[in-house]
N, C-alpha and C. Protein backbone atom coordinates (compact mmCIF):
# COMPACT_ATOMS: atom_id res chain seq x y z
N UNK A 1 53.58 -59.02 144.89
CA UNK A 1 53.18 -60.37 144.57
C UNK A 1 53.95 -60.83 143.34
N UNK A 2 55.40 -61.26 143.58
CA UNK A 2 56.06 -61.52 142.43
C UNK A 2 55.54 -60.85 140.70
N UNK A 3 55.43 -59.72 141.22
CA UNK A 3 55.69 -59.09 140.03
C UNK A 3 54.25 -59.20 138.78
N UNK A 4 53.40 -60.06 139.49
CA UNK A 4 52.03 -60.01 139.18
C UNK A 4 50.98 -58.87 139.40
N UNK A 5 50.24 -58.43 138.46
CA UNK A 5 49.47 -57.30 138.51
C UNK A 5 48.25 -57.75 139.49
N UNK A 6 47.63 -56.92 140.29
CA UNK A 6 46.43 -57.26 141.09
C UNK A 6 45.18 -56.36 140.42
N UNK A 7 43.86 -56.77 140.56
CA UNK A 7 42.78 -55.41 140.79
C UNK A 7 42.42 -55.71 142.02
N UNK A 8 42.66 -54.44 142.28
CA UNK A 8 41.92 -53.90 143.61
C UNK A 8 41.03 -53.35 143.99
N UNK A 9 40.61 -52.46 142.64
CA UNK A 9 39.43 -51.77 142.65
C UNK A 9 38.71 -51.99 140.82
N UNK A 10 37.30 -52.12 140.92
CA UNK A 10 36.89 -52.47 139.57
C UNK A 10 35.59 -51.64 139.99
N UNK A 11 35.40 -50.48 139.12
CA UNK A 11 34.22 -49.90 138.64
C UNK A 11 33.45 -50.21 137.01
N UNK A 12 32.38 -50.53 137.20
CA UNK A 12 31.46 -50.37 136.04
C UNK A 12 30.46 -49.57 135.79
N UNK A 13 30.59 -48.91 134.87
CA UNK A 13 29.26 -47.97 134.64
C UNK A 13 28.56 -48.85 133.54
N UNK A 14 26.56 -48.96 133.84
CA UNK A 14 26.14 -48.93 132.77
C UNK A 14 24.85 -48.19 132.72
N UNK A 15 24.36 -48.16 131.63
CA UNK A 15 23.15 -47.32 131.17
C UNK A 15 22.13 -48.85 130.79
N UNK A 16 20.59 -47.74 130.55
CA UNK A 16 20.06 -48.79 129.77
C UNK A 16 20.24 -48.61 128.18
N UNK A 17 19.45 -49.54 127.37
CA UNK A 17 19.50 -49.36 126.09
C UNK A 17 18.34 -49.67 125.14
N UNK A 18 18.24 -49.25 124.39
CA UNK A 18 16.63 -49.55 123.44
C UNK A 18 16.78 -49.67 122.06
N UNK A 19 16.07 -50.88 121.60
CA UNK A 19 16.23 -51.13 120.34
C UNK A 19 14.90 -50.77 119.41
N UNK A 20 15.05 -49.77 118.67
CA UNK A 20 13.71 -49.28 117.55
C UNK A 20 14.03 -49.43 116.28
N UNK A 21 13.50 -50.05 115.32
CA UNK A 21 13.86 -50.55 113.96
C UNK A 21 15.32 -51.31 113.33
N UNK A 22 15.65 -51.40 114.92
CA UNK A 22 17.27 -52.11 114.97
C UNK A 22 18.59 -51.39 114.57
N UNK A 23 18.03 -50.59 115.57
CA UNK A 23 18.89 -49.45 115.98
C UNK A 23 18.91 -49.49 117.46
N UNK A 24 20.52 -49.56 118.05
CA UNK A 24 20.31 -49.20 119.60
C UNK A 24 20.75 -48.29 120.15
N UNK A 25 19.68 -47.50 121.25
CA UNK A 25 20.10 -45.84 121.42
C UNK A 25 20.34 -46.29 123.09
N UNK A 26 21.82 -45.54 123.51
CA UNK A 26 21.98 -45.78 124.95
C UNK A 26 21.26 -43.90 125.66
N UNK A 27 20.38 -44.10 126.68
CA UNK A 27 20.08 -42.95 126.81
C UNK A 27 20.94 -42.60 128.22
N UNK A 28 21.93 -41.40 127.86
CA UNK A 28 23.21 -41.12 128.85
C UNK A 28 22.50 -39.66 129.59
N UNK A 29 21.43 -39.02 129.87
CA UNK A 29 21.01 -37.87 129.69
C UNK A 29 20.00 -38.07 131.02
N UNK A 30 20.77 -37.54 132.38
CA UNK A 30 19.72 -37.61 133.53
C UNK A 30 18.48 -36.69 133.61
N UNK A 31 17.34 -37.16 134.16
CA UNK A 31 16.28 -36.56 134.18
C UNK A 31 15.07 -36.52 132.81
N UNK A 32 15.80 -37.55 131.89
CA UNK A 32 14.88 -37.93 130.85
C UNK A 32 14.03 -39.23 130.84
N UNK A 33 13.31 -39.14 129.99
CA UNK A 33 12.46 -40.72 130.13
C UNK A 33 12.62 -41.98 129.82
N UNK A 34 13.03 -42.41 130.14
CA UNK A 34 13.94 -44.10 130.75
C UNK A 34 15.06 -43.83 130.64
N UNK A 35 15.25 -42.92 131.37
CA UNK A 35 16.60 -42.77 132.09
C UNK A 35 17.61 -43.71 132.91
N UNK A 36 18.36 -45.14 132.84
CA UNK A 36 18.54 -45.55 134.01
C UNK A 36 20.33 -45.74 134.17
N UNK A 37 20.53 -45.81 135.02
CA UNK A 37 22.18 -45.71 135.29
C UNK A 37 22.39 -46.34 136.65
N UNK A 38 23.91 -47.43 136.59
CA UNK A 38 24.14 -48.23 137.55
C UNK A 38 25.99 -47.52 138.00
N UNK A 39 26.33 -47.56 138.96
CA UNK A 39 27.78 -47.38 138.70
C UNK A 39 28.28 -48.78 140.00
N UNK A 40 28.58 -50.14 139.70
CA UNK A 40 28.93 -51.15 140.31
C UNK A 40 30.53 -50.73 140.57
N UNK A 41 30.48 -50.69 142.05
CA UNK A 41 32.12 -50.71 142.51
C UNK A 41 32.74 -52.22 143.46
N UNK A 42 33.97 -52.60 143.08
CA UNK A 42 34.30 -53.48 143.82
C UNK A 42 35.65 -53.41 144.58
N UNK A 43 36.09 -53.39 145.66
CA UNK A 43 37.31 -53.59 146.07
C UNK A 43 37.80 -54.68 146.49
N UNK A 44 38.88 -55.65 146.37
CA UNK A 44 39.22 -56.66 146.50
C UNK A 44 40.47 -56.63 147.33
N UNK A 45 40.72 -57.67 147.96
CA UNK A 45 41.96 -57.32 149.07
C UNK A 45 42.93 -59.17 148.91
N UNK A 46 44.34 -58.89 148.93
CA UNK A 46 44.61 -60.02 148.79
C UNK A 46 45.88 -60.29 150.16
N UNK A 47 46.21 -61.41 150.41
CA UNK A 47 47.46 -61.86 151.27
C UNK A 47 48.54 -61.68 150.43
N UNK A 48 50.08 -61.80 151.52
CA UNK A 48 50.81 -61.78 150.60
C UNK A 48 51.47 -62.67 149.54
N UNK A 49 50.45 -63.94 149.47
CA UNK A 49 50.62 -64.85 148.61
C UNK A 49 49.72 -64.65 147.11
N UNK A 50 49.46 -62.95 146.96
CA UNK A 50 48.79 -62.88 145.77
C UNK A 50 46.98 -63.64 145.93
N UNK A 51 47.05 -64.29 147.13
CA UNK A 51 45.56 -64.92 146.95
C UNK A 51 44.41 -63.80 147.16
N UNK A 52 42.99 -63.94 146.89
CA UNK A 52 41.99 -62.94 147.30
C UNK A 52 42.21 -63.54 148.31
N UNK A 53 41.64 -62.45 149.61
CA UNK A 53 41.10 -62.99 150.55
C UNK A 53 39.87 -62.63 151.04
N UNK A 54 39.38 -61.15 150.05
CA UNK A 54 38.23 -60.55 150.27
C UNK A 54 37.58 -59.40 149.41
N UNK A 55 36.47 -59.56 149.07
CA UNK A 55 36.16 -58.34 148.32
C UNK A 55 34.78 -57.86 148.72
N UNK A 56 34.55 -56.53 148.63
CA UNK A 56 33.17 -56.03 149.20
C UNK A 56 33.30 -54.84 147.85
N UNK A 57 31.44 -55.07 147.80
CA UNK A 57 31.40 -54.00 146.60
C UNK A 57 29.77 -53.35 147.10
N UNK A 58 29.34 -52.60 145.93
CA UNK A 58 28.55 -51.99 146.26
C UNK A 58 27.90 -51.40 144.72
N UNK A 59 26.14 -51.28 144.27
CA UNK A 59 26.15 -50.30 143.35
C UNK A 59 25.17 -49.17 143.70
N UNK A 60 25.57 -48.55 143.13
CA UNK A 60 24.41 -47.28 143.38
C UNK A 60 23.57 -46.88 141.83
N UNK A 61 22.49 -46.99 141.80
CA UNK A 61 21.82 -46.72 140.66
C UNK A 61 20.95 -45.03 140.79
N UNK A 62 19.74 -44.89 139.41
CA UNK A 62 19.02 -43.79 139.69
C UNK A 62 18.62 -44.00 138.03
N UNK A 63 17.40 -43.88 138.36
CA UNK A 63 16.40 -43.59 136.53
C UNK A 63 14.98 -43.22 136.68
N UNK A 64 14.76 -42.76 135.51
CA UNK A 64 13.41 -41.98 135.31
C UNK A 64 12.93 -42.06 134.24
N UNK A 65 11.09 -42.91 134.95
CA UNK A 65 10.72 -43.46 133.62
C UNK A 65 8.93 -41.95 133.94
N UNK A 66 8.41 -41.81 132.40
CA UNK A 66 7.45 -40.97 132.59
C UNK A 66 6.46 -41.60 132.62
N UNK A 67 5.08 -41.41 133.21
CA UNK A 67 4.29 -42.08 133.24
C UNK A 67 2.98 -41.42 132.65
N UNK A 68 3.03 -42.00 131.20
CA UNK A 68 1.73 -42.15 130.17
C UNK A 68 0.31 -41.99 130.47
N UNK A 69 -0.40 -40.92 130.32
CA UNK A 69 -1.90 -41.14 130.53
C UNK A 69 -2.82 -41.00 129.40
N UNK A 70 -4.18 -41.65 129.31
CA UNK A 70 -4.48 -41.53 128.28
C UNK A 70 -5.54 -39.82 128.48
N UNK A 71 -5.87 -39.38 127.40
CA UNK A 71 -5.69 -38.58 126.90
C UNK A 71 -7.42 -37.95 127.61
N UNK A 72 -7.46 -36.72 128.40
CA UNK A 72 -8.71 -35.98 128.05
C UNK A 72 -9.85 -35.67 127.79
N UNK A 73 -10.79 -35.77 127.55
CA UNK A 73 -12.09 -35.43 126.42
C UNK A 73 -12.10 -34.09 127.35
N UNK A 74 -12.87 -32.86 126.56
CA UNK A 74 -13.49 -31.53 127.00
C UNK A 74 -14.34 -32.26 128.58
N UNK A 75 -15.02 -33.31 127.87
CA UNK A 75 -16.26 -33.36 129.09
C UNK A 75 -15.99 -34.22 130.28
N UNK A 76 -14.42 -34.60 130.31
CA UNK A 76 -13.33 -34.91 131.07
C UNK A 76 -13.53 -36.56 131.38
N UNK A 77 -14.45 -37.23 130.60
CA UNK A 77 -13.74 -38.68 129.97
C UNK A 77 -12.60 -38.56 129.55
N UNK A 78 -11.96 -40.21 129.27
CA UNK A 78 -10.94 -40.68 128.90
C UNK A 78 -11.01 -40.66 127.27
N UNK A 79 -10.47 -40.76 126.58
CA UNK A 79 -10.12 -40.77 124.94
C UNK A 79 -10.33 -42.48 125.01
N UNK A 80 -11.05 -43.03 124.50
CA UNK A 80 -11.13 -44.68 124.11
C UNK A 80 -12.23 -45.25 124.83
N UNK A 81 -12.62 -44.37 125.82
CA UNK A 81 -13.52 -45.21 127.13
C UNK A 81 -14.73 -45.06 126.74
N UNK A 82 -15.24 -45.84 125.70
CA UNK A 82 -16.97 -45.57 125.23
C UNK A 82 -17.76 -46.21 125.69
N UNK A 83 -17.58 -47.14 127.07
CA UNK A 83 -18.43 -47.77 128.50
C UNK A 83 -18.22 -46.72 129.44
N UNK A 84 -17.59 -45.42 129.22
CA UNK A 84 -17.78 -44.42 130.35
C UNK A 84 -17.25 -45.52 131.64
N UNK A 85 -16.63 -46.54 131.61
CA UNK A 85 -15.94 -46.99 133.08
C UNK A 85 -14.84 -46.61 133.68
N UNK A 86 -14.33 -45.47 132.86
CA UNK A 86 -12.97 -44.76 133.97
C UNK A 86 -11.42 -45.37 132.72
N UNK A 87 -11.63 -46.60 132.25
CA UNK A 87 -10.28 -47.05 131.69
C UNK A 87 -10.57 -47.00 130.21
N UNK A 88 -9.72 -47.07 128.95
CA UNK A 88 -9.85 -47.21 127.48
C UNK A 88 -10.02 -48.40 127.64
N UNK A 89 -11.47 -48.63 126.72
CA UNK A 89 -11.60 -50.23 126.14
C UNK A 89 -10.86 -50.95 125.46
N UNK A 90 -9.19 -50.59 125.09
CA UNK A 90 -8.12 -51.38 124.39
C UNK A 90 -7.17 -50.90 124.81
N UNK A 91 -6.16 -51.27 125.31
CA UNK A 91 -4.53 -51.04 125.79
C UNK A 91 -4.12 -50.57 124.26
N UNK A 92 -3.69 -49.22 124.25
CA UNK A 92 -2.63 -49.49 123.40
C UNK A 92 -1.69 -47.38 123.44
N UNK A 93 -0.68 -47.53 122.89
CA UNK A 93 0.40 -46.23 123.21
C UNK A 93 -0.59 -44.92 123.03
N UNK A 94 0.15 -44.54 124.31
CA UNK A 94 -0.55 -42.82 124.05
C UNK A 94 0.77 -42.13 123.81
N UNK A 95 0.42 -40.69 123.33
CA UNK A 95 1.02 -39.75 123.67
C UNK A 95 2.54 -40.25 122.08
N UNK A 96 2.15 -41.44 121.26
CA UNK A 96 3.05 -41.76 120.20
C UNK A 96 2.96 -41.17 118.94
C-alpha cells in the first residue's frame, strides 16, 4: 500500500485497578481476590487500495472476586444480628 504501514492485528491486555489512600495497585496475580483480566484481539483486513474493508475481533476475559461472610458466634448466630433474623443489623466490612 504505497509504502504505508497497516495494523492488522491489535492486541490489548488489561487488568483491573484499585485506588486506597490514592494509591493505585494493578492486581496482575491469577487466582487472587479481584482478580480480573481482559486480553481484546482485533484483526483487520484491507483492499489493495490501503482501505479497511474488515475487521473481526474478539476478547476473552477471567477474574476472581472472594465472597465475604459475616462472621460466626460459638452458638452459630451471625456477629451483628441482635434480632436473631439470619442478617447483621448494619451493612458494613468483614473480615477488614
Amino acid at each position: 500500500m504505497m509504502g504505508q504501514a497497516q495494523v492488522v492485528k491489535s492486541v490489548a491486555t488489561s487488568w483491573n485497578a484499585t485506588v486506597s489512600g490514592g494509591l493505585v495497585t494493578k492486581n496482575t496475580v491469577p487466582g487472587t481476590h479481584n482478580y480480573s483480566r481482559s486480553v481484546t484481539t482485533v484483526n483487520s483486513t484491507f483492499n489493495g487500495k490501503g482501505q479497511l474493508t474488515g475487521a473481526v475481533g474478539r476478547t476473552v476475559g477471567e477474574g476472581n472476586n472472594e465472597v465475604k461472610t459475616q462472621k460466626r458466634l460459638s452458638g452459630g448466630g451471625i456477629e451483628g444480628d441482635t434480632n436473631n433474623d439470619g442478617t447483621p443489623d448494619a451493612r458494613r466490612d468483614v473480615g477488614v
